[in-house]
N, C-alpha and C. Protein backbone atom coordinates (compact mmCIF):
# COMPACT_ATOMS: atom_id res chain seq x y z
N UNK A 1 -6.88 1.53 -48.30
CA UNK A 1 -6.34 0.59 -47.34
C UNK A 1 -5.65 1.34 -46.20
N UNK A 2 -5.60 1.17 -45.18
CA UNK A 2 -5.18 1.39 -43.52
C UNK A 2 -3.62 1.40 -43.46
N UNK A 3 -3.04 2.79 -43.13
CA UNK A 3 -1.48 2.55 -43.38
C UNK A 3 -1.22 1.63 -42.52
N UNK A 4 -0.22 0.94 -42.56
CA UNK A 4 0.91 -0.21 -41.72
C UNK A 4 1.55 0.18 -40.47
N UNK A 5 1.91 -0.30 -39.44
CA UNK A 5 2.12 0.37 -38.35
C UNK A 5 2.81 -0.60 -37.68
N UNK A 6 4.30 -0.07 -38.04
CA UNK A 6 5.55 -0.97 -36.97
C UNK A 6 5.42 -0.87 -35.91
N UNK A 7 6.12 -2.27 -35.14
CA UNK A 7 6.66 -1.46 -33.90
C UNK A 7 7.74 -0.83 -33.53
N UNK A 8 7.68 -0.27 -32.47
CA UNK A 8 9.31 0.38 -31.84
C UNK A 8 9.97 -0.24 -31.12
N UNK A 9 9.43 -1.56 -30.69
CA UNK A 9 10.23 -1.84 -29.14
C UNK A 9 10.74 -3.72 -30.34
N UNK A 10 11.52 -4.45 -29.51
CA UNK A 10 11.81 -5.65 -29.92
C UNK A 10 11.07 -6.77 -29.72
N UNK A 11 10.00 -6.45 -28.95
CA UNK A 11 8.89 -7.35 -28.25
C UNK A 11 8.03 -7.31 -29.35
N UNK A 12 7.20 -8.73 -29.89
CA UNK A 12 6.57 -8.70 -30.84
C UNK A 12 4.79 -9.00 -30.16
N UNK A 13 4.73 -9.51 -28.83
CA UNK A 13 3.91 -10.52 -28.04
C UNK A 13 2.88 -9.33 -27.84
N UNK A 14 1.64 -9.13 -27.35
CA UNK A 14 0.36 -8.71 -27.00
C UNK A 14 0.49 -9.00 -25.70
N UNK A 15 1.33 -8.52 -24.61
CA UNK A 15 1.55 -8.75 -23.61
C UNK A 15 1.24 -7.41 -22.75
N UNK A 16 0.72 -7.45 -21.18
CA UNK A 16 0.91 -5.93 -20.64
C UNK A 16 1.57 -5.29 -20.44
N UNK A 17 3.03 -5.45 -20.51
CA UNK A 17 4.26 -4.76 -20.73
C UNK A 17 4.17 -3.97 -21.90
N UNK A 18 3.62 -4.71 -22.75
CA UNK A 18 3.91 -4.07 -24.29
C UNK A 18 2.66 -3.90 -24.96
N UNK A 19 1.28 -3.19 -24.34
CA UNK A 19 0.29 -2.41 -24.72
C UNK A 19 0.84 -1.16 -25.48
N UNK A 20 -0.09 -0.86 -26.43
CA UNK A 20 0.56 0.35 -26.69
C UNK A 20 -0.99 1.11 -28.27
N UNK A 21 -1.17 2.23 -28.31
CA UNK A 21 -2.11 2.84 -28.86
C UNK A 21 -1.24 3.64 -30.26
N UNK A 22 -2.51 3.59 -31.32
CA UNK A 22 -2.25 3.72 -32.23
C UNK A 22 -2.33 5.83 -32.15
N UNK A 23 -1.67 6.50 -32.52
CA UNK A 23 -1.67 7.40 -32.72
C UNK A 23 -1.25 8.07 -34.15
N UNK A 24 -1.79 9.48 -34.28
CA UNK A 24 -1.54 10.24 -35.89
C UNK A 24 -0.37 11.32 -35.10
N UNK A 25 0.58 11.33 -36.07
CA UNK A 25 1.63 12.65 -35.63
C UNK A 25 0.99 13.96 -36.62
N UNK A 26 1.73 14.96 -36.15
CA UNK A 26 1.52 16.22 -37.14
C UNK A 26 1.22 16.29 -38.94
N UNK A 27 2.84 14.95 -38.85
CA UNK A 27 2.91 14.80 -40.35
C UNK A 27 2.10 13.84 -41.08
N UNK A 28 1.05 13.21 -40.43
CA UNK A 28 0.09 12.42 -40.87
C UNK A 28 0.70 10.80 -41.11
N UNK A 29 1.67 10.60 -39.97
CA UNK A 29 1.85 9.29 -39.88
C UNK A 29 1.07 8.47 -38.80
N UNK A 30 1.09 7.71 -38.95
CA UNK A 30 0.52 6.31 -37.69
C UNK A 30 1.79 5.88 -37.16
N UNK A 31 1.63 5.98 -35.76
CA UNK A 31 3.13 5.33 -35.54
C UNK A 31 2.58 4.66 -33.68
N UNK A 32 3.29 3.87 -33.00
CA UNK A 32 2.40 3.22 -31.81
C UNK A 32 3.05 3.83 -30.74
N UNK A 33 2.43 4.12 -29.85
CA UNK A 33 3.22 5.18 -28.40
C UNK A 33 2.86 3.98 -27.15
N UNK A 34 3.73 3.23 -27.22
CA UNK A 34 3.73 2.21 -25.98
C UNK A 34 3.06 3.10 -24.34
N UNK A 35 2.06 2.13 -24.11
CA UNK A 35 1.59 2.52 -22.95
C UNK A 35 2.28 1.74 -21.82
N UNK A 36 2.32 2.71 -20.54
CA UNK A 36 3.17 2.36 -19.17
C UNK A 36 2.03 1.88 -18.11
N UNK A 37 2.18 0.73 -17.35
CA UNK A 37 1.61 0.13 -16.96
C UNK A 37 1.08 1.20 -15.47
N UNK A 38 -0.51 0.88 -15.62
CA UNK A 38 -0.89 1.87 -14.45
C UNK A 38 -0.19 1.23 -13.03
N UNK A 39 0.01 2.58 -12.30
CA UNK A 39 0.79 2.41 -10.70
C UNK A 39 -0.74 2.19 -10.26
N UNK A 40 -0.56 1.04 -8.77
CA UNK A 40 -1.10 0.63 -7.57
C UNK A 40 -0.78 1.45 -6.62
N UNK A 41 -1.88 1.81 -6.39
CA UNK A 41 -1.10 2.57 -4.93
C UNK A 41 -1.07 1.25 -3.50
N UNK A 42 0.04 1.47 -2.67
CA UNK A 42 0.42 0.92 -1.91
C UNK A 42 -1.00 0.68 -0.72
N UNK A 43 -1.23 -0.53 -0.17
CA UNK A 43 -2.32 -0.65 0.73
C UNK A 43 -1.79 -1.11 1.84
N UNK A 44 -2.74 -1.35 2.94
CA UNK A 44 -2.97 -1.32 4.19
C UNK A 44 -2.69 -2.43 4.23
N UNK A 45 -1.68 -3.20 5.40
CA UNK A 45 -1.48 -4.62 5.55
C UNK A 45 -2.12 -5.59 5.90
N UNK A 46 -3.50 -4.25 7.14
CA UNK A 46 -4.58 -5.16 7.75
C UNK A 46 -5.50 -5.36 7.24
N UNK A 47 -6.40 -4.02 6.33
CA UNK A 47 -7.87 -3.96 6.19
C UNK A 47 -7.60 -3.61 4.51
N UNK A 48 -6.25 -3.13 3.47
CA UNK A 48 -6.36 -3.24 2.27
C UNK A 48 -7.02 -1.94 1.38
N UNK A 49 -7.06 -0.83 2.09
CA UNK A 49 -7.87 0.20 1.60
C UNK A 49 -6.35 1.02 1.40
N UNK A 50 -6.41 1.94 0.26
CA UNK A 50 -4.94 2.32 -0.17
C UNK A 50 -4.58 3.08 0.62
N UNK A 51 -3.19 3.43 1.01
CA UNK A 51 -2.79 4.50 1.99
C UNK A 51 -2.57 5.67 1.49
N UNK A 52 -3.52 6.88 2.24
CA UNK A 52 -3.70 7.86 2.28
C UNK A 52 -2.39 8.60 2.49
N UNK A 53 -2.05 9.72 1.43
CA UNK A 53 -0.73 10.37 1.82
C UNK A 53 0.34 9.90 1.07
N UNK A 54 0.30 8.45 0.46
CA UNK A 54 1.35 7.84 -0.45
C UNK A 54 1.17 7.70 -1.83
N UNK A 55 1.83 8.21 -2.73
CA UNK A 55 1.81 8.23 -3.97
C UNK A 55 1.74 7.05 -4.83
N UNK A 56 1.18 6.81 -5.76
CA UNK A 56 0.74 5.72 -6.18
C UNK A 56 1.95 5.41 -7.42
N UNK A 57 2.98 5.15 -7.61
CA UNK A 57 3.87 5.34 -8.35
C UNK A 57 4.50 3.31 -8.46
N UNK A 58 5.10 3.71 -9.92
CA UNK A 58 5.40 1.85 -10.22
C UNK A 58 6.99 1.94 -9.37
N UNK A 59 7.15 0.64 -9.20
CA UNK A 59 8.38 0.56 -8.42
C UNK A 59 9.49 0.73 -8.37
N UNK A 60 10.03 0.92 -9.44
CA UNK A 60 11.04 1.49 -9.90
C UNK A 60 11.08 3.61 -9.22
N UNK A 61 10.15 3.92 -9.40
CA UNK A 61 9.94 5.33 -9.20
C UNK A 61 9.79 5.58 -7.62
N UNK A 62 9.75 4.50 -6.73
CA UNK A 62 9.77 4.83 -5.71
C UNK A 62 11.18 5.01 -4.89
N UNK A 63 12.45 4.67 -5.87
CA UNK A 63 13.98 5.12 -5.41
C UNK A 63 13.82 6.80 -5.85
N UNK A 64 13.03 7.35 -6.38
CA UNK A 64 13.75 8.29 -7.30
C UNK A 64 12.86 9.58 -6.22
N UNK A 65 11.96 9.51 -5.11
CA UNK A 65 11.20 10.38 -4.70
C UNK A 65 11.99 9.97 -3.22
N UNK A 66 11.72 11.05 -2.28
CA UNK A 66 12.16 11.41 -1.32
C UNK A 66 11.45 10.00 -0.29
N UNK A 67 11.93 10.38 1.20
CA UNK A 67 11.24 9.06 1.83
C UNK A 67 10.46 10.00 2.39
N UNK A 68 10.34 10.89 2.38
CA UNK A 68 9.32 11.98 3.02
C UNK A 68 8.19 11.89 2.80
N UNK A 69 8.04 11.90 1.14
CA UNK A 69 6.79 11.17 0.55
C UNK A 69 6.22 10.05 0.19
N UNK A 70 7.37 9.13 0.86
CA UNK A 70 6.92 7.81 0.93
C UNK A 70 6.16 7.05 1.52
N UNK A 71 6.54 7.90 2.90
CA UNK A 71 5.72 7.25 4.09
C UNK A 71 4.77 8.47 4.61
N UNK A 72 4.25 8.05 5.81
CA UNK A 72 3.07 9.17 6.66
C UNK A 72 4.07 9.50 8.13
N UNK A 73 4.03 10.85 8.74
CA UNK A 73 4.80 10.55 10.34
C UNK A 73 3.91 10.27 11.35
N UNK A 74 3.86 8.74 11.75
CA UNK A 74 3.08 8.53 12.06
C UNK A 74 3.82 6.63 12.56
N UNK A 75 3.43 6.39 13.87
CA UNK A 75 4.19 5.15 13.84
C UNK A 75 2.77 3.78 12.83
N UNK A 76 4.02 3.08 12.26
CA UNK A 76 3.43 2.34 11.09
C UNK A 76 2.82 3.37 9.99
N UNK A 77 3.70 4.26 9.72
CA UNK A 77 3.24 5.26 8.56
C UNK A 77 4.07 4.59 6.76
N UNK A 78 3.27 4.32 6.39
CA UNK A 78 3.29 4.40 4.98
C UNK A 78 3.06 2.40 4.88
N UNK A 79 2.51 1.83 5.74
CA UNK A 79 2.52 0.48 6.02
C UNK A 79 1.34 -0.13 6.31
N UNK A 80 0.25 0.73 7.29
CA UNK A 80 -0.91 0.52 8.04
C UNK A 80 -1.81 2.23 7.87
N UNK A 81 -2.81 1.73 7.63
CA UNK A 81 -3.53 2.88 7.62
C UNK A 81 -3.85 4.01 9.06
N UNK A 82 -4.53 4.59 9.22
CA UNK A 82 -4.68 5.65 10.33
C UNK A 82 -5.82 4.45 11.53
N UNK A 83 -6.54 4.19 10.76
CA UNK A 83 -7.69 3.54 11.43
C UNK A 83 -6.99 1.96 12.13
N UNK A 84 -6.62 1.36 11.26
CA UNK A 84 -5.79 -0.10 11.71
C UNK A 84 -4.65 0.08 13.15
N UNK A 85 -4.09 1.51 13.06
CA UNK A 85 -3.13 1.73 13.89
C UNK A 85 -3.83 1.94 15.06
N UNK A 86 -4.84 2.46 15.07
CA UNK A 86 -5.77 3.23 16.14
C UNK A 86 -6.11 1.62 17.15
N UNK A 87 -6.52 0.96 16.13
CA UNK A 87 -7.28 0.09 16.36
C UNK A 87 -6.26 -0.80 17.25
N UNK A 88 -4.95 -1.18 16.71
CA UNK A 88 -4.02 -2.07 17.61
C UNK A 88 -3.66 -1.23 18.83
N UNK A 89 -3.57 0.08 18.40
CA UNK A 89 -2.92 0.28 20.17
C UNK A 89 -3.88 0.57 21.21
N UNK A 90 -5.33 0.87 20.55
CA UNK A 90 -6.46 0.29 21.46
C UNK A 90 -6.52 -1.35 21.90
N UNK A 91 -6.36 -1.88 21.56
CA UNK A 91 -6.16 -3.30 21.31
C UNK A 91 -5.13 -3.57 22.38
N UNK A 92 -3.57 -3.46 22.39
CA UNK A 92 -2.83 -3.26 23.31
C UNK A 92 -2.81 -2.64 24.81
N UNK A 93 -3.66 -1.54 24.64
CA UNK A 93 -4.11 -0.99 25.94
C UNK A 93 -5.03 -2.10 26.80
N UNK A 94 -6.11 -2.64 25.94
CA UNK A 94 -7.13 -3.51 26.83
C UNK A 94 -6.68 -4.78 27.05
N UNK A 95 -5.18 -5.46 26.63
CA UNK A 95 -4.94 -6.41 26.91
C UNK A 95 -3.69 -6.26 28.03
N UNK A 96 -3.29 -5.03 28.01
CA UNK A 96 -2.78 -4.80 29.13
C UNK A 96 -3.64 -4.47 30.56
N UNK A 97 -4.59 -3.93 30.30
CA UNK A 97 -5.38 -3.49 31.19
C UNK A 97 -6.02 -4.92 31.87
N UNK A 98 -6.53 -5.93 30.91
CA UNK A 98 -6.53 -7.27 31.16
C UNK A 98 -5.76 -7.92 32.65
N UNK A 99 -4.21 -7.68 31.85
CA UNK A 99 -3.62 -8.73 32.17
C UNK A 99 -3.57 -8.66 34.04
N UNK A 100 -3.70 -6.83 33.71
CA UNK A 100 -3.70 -5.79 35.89
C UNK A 100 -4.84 -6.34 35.98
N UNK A 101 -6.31 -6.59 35.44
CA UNK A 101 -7.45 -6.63 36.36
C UNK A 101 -7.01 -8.42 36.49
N UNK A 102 -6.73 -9.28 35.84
CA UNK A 102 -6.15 -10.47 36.24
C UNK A 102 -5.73 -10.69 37.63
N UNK A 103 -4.20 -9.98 37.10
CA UNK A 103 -3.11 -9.76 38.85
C UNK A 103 -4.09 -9.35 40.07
N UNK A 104 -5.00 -8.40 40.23
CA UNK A 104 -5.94 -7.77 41.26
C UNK A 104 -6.71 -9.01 41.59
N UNK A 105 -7.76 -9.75 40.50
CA UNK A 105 -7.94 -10.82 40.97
C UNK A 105 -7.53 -11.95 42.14
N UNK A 106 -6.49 -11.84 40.95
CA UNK A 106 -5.69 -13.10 42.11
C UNK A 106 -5.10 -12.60 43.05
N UNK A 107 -4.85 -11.60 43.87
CA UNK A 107 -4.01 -10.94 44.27
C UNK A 107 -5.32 -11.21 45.67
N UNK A 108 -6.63 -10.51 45.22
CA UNK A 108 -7.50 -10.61 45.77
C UNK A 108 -7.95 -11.82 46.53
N UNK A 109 -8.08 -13.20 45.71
CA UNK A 109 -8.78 -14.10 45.93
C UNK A 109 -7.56 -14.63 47.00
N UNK A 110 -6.52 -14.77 46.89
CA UNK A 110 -5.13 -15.28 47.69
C UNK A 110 -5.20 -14.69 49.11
N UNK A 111 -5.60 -13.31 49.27
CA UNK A 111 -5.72 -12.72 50.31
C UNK A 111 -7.15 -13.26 51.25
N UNK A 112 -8.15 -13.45 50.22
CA UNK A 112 -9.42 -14.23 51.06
C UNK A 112 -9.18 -15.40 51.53
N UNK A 113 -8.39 -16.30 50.61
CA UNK A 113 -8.00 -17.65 51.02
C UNK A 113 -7.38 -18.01 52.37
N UNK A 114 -6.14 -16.98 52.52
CA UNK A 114 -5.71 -16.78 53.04
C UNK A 114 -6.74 -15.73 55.09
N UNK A 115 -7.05 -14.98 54.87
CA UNK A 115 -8.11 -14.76 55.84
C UNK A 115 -9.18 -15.67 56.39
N UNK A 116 -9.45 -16.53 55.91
CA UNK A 116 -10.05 -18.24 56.15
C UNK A 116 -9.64 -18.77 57.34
């Protein structure tokens, strides 16, 4: 018959907190080594692909590491990926650029109106 195999923790439930694998020690016991829930690494706010450069660590562990390695130097670093960032301040440029070929427009057409 299959030795018996307590648990260690006070949780009795089959829950993902409280996974945990059967292991043999040296002395030929069975005893259960609670498994820790795999880390997510942190993603991209726009497009969701994980951020490059940031450690994939559970939340608690992210007080305990520097902010150095938290984030990227980089504006919107550790928040938005390299590509998403690229992409808005391209984005920003052509709607500024917009808004001048607008003003020239009208700036233009006022002056013809005006020469009439």
């Amino acid at each position: 018959m299959a030795q018996r195999v307590t648990l260690r923790k006070r949780q009795p439930y089959n829950t993902t907190s409280n996974r945990r694998r059967v292991v043999k020690t040296p002395g030929g016991k069975l005893v259960y080594h609670h498994i820790k829930k795999p880390a997510a690494a942190p993603k991209c706010g726009d497009c969701g692909v994980a951020l490059p450069g940031v450690p994939a660590l559970r939340p608690r562990q992210y007080s305990t590491i520097s902010k150095r390695q938290k984030t990227v130097q980089r504006a919107y670093g550790g928040s938005r990926c390299g590509d998403c960032v690229k992409s808005r301040i391209l984005r920003a440029f052509l709607v500024e650029e917009a808004k001048i070929v607008k003003k020239v427009i009208k700036s233009q057409a006022k002056a013809a109106s005006t020469r009439k």
